[in-house]
C-alpha atoms as a PDB file:
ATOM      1  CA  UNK A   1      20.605   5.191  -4.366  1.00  0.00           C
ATOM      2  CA  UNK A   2      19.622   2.550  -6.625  1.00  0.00           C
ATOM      3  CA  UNK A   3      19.728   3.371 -10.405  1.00  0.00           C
ATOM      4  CA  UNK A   4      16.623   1.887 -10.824  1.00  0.00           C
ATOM      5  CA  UNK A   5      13.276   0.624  -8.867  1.00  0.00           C
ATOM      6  CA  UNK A   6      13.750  -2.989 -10.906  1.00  0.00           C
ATOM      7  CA  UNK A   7      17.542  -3.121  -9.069  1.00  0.00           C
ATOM      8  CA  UNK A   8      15.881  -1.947  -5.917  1.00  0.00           C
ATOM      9  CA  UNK A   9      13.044  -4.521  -5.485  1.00  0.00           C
ATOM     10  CA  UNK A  10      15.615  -7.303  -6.709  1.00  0.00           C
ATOM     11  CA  UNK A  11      15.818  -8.430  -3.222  1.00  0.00           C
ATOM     12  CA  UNK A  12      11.727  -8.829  -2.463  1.00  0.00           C
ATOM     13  CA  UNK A  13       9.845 -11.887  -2.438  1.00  0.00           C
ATOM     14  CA  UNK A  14       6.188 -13.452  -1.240  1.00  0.00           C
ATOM     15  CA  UNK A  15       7.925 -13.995   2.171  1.00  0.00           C
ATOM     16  CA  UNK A  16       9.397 -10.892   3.437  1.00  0.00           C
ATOM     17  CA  UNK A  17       6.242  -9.170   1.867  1.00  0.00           C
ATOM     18  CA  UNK A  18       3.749 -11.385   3.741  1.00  0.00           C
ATOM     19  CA  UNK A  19       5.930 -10.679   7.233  1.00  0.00           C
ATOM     20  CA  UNK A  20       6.240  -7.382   6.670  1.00  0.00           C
ATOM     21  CA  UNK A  21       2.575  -5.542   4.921  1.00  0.00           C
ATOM     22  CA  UNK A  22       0.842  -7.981   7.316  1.00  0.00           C
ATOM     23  CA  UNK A  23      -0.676  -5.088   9.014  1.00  0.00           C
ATOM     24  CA  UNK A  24      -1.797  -3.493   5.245  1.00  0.00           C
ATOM     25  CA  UNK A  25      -3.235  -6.631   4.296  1.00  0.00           C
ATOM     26  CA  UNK A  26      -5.174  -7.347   7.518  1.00  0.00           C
ATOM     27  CA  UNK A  27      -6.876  -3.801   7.013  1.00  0.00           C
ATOM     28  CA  UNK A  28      -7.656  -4.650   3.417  1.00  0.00           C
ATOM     29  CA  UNK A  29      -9.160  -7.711   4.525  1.00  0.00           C
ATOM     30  CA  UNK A  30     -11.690  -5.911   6.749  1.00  0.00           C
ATOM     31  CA  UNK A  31     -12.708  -3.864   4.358  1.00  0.00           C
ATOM     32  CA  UNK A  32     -13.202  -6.297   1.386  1.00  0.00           C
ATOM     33  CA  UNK A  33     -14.275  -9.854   0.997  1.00  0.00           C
ATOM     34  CA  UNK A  34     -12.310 -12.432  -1.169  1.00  0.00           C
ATOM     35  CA  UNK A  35     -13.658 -12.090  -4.953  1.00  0.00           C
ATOM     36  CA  UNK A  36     -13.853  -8.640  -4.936  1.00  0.00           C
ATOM     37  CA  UNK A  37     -12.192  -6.250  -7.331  1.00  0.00           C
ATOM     38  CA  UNK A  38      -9.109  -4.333  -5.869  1.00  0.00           C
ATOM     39  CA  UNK A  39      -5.846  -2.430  -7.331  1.00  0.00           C
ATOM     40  CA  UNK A  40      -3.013  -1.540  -6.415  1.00  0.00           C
ATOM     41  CA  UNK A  41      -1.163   1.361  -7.703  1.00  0.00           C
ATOM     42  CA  UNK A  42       2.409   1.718  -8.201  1.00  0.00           C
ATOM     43  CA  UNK A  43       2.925  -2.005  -7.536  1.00  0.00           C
ATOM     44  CA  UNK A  44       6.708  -2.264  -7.526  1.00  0.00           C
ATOM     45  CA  UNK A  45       8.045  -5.695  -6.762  1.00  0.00           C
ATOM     46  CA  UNK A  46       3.940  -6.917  -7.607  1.00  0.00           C
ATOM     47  CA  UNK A  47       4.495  -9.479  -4.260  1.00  0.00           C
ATOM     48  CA  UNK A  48       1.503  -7.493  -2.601  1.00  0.00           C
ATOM     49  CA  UNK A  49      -0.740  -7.621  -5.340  1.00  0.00           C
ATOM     50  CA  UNK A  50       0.205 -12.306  -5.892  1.00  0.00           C
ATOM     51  CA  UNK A  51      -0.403 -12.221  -1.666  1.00  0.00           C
ATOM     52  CA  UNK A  52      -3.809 -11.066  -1.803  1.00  0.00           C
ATOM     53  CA  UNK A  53      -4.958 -12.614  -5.246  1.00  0.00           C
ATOM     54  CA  UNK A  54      -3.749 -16.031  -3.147  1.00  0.00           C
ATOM     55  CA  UNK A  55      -6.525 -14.859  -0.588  1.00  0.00           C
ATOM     56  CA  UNK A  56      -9.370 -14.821  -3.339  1.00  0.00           C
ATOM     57  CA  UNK A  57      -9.364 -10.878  -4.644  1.00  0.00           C
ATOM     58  CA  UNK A  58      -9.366 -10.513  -7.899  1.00  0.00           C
ATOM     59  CA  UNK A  59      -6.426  -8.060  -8.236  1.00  0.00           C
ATOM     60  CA  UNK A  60      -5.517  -5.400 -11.224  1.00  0.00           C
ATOM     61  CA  UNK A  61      -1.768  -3.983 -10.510  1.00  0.00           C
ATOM     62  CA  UNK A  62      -0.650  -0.996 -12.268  1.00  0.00           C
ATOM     63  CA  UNK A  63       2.866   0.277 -12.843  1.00  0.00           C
ATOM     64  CA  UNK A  64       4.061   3.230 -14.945  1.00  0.00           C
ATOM     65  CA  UNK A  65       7.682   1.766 -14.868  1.00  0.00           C
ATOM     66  CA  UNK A  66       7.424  -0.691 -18.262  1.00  0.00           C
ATOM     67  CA  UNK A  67      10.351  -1.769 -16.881  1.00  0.00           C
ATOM     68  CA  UNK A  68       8.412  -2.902 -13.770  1.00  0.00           C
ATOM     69  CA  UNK A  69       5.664  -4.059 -15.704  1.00  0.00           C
ATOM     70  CA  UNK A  70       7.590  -6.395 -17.756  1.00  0.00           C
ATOM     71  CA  UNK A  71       9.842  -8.351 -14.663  1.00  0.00           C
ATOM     72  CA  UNK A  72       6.331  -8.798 -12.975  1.00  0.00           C
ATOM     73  CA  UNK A  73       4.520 -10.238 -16.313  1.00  0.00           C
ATOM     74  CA  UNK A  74       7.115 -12.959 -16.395  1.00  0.00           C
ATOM     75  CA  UNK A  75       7.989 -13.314 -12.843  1.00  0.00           C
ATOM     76  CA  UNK A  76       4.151 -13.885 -11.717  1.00  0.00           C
ATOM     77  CA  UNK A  77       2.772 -15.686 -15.599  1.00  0.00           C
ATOM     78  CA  UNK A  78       1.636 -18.375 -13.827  1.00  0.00           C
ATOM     79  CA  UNK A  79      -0.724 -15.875 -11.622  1.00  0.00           C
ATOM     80  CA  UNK A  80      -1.938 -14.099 -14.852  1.00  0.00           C
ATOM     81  CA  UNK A  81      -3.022 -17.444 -16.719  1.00  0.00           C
ATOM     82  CA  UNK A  82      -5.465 -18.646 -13.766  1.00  0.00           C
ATOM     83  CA  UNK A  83      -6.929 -15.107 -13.710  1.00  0.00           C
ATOM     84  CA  UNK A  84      -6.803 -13.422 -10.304  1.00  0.00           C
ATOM     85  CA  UNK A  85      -4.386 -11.045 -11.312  1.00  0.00           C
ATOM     86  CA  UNK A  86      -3.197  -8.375 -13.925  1.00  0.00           C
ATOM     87  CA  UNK A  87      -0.387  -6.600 -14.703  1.00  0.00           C
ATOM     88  CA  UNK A  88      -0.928  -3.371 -16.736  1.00  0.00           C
ATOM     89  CA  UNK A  89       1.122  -0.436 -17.355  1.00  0.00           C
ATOM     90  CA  UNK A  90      -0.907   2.398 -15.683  1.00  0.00           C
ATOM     91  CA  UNK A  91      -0.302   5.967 -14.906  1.00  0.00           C
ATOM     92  CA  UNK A  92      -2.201   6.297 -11.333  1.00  0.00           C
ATOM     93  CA  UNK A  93      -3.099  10.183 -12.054  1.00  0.00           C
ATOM     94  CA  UNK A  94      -4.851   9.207 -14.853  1.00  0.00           C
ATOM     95  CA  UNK A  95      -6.143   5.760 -14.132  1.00  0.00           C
ATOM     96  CA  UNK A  96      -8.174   4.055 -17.084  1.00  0.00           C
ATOM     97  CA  UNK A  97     -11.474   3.186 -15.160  1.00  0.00           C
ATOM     98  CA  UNK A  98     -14.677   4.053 -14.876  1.00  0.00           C
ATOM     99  CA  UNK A  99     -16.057   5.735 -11.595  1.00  0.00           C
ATOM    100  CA  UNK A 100     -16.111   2.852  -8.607  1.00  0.00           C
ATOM    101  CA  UNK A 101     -15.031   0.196 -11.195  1.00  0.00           C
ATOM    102  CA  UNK A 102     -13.055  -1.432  -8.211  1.00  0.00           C
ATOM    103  CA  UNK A 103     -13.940  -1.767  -4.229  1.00  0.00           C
ATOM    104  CA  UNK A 104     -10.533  -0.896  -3.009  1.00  0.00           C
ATOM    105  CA  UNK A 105      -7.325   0.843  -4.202  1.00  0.00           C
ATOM    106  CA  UNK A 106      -4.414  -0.019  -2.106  1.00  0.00           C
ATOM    107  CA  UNK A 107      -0.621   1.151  -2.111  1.00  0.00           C
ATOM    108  CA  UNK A 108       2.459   0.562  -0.086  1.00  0.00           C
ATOM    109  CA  UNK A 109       5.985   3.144  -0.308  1.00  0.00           C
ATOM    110  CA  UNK A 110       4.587   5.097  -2.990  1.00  0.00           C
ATOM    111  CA  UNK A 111       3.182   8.304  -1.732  1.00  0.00           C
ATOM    112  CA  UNK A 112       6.317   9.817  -0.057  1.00  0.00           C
ATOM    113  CA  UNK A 113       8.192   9.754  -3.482  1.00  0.00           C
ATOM    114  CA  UNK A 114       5.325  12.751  -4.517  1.00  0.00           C
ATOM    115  CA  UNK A 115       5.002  16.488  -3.296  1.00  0.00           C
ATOM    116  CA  UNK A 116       1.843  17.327  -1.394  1.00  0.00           C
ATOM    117  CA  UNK A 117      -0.471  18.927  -4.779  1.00  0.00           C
ATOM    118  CA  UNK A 118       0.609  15.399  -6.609  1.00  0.00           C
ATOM    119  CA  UNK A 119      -0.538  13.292  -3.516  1.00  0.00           C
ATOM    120  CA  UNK A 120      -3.794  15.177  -3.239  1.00  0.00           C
ATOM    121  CA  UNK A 121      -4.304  14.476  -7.222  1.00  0.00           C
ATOM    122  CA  UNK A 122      -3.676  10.746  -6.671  1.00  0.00           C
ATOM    123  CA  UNK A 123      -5.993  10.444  -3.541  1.00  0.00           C
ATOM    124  CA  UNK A 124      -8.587  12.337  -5.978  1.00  0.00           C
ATOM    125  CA  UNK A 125      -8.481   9.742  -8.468  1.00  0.00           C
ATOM    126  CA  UNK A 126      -8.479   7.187  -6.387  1.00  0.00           C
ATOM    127  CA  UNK A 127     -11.460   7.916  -4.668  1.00  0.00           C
ATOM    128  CA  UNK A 128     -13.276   8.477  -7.988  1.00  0.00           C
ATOM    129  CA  UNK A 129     -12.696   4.582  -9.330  1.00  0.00           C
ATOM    130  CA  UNK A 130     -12.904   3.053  -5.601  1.00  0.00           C
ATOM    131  CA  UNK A 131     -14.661   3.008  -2.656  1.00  0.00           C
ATOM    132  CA  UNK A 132     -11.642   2.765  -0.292  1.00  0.00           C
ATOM    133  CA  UNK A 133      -8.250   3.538  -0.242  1.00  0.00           C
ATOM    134  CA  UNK A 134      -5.662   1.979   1.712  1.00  0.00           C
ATOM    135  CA  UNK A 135      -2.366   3.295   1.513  1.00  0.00           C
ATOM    136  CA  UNK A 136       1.080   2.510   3.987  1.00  0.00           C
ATOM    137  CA  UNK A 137       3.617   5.412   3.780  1.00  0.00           C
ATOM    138  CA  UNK A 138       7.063   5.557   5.983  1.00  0.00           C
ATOM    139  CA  UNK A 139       6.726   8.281   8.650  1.00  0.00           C
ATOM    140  CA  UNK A 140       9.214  10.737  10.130  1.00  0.00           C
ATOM    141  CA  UNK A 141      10.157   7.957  12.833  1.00  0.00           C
ATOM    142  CA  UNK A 142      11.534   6.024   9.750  1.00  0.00           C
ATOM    143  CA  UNK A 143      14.709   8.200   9.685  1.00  0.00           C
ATOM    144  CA  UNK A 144      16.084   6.082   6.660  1.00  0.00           C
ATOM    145  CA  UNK A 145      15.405   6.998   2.784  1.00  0.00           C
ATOM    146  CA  UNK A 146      16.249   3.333   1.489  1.00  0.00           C
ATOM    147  CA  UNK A 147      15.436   5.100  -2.599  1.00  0.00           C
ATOM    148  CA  UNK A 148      17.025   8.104  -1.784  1.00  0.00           C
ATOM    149  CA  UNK A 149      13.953  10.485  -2.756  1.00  0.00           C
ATOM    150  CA  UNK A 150      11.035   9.672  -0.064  1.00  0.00           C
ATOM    151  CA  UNK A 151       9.279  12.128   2.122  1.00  0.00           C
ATOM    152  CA  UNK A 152       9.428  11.433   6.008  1.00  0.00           C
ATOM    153  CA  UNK A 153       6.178  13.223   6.996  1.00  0.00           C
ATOM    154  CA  UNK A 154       4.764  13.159  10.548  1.00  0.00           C
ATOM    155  CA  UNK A 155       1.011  11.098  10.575  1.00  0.00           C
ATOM    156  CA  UNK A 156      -0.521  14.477  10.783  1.00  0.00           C
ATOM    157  CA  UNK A 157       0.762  15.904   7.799  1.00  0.00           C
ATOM    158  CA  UNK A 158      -0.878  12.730   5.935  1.00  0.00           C
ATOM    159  CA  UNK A 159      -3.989  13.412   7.740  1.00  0.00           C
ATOM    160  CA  UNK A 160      -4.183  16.932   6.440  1.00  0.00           C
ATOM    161  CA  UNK A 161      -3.076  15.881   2.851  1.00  0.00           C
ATOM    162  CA  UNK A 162      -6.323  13.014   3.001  1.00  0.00           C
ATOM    163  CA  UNK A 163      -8.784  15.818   4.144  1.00  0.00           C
ATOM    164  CA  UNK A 164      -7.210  17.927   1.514  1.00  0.00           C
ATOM    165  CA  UNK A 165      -8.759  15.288  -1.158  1.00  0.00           C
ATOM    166  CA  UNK A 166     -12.329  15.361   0.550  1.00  0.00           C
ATOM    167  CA  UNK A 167     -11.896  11.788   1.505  1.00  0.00           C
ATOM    168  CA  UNK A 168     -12.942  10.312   5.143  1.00  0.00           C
ATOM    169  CA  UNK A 169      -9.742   8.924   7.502  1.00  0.00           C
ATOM    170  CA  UNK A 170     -11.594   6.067   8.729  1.00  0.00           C
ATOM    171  CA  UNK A 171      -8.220   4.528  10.538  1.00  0.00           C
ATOM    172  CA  UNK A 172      -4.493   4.590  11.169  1.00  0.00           C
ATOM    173  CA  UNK A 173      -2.419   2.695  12.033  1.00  0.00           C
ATOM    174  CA  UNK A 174       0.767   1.658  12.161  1.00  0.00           C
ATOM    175  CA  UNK A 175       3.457  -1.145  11.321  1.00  0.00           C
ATOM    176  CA  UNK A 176       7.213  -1.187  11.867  1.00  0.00           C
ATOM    177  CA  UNK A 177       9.026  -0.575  15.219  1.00  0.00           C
ATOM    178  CA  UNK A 178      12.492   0.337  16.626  1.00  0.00           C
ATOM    179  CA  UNK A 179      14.462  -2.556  17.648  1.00  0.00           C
ATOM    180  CA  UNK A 180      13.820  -2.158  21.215  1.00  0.00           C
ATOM    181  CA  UNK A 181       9.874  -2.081  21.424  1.00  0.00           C
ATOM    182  CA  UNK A 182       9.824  -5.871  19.949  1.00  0.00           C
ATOM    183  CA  UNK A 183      11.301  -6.514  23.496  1.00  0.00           C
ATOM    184  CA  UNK A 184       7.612  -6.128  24.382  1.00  0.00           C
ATOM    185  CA  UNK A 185       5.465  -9.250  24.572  1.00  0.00           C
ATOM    186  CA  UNK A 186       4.440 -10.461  20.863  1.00  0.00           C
ATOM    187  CA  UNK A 187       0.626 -10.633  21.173  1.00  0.00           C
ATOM    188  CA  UNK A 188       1.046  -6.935  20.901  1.00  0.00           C
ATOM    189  CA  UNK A 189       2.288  -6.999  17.250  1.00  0.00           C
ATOM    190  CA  UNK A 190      -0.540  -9.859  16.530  1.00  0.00           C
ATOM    191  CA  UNK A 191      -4.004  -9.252  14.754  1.00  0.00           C
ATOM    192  CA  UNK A 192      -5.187  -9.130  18.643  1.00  0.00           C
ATOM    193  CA  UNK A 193      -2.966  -6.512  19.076  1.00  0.00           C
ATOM    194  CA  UNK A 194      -3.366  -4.552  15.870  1.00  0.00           C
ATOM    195  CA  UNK A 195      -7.009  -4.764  17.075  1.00  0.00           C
ATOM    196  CA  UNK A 196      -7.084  -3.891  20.439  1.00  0.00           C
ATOM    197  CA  UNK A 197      -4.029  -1.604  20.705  1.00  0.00           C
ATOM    198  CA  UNK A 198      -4.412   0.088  17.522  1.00  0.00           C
ATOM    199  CA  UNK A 199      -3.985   3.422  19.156  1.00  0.00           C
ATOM    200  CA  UNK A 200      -0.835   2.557  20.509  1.00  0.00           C
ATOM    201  CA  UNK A 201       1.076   0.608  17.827  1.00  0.00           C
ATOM    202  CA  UNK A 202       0.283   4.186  16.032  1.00  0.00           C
ATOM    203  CA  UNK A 203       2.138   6.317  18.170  1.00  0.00           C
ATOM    204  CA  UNK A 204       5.390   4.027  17.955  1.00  0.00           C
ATOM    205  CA  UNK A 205       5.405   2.724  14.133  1.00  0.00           C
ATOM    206  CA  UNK A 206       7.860   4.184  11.847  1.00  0.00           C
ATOM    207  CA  UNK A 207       5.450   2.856   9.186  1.00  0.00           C
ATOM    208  CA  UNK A 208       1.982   4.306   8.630  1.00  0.00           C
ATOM    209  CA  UNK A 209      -1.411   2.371   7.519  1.00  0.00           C
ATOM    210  CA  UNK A 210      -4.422   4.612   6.732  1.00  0.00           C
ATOM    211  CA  UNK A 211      -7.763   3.734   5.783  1.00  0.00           C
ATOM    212  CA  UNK A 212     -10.165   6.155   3.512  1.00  0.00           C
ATOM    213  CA  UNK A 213     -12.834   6.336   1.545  1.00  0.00           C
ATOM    214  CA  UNK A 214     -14.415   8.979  -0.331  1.00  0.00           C
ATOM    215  CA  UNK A 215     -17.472  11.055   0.315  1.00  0.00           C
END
């Protein structure tokens, strides 16, 4: 386990986070048109957050590691000085906004480090300051705990926990396969794919995309 979530991230960049959330950020951009306000919450590495200000969002990211908060200030200055993104120091059960101060609140491996009355409190609060939340969590397929701490839960535990929160499960999906399933033709891990066999990729992911919004 890493000793900390600044050494863990060490290894992420723009690349691997562009091949890899691709699914996350084509469900984001459904959802919300460039030059809209968005956050993300519990940004880690920040490489999300400098993908989709690049696509015209203006993003807030929020981190209650100051540890975290200071590598992504320097690492991504030259983002913060041409204003599409901030960095702030944020505590996401207590979020420092105003009731639907953004359109969309989105978060990737963050959820599964919480027990089930803290996720329903963060859901809650992010429903009150956007109107949808995105959010990609590992699922029991994942079988690996690459922090050491993370929950594996099955898709319909998440379900449960979203209801739980009084928000609406608009989609799932799903992102991340064992080795063998890429032996399948490609189009069906494209947009087309994601599109048309939605239903499908869901059953098989090891990684799962939902999409909420409050009531």
């Amino acid at each position: 386990m890493a000793r900390s979530w600044v050494e863990f991230l060490e290894g992420e960049s723009l690349f691997s986070n562009s091949v890899r959330l691709k699914y996350l950020v084509w469900a984001i951009q459904r959802l919300a048109d460039p030059g809209e306000r968005l956050l993300e919450v519990g940004f880690g590495s920040g490489a999300t957050s400098v993908l989709l200000a690049d696509l015209g969002y203006q993003v807030t990211a929020v981190d209650i590691d100051p540890e975290l908060v200071a590598t992504g200030r320097e690492r991504y200055a030259d983002w913060r000085r041409r204003g599409p993104l901030v960095i702030e120091q944020g505590d996401m059960f207590h979020l420092p906004w105003g009731t639907r101060s953004f359109s969309l609140v989105f978060h990737q491996g963050v959820l599964e480090h919480f027990a089930d009355e803290r996720i329903v409190e963060a859901l809650k609060e992010q429903a009150r300051i956007a109107t949808w939340i995105v959010f990609d969590v590992p699922n029991h397929r994942h079988r690996l705990k690459p922090f050491g701490d993370e929950r594996l839960l099955p898709p319909s535990h998440w379900r449960r926990l979203i209801l739980e929160a009084g928000l609406i499960l608009v989609e799932e999906g799903g992102r991340d396969f064992q080795r063998w399933l890429y032996l399948l033709p490609h189009a069906v891990f494209s947009r087309w794919g994601v599109e048309r066999l939605g239903w499908l990729l869901r059953r098989l992911a090891i990684n799962s995309v939902f999409v909420c919004r409050g009531r």
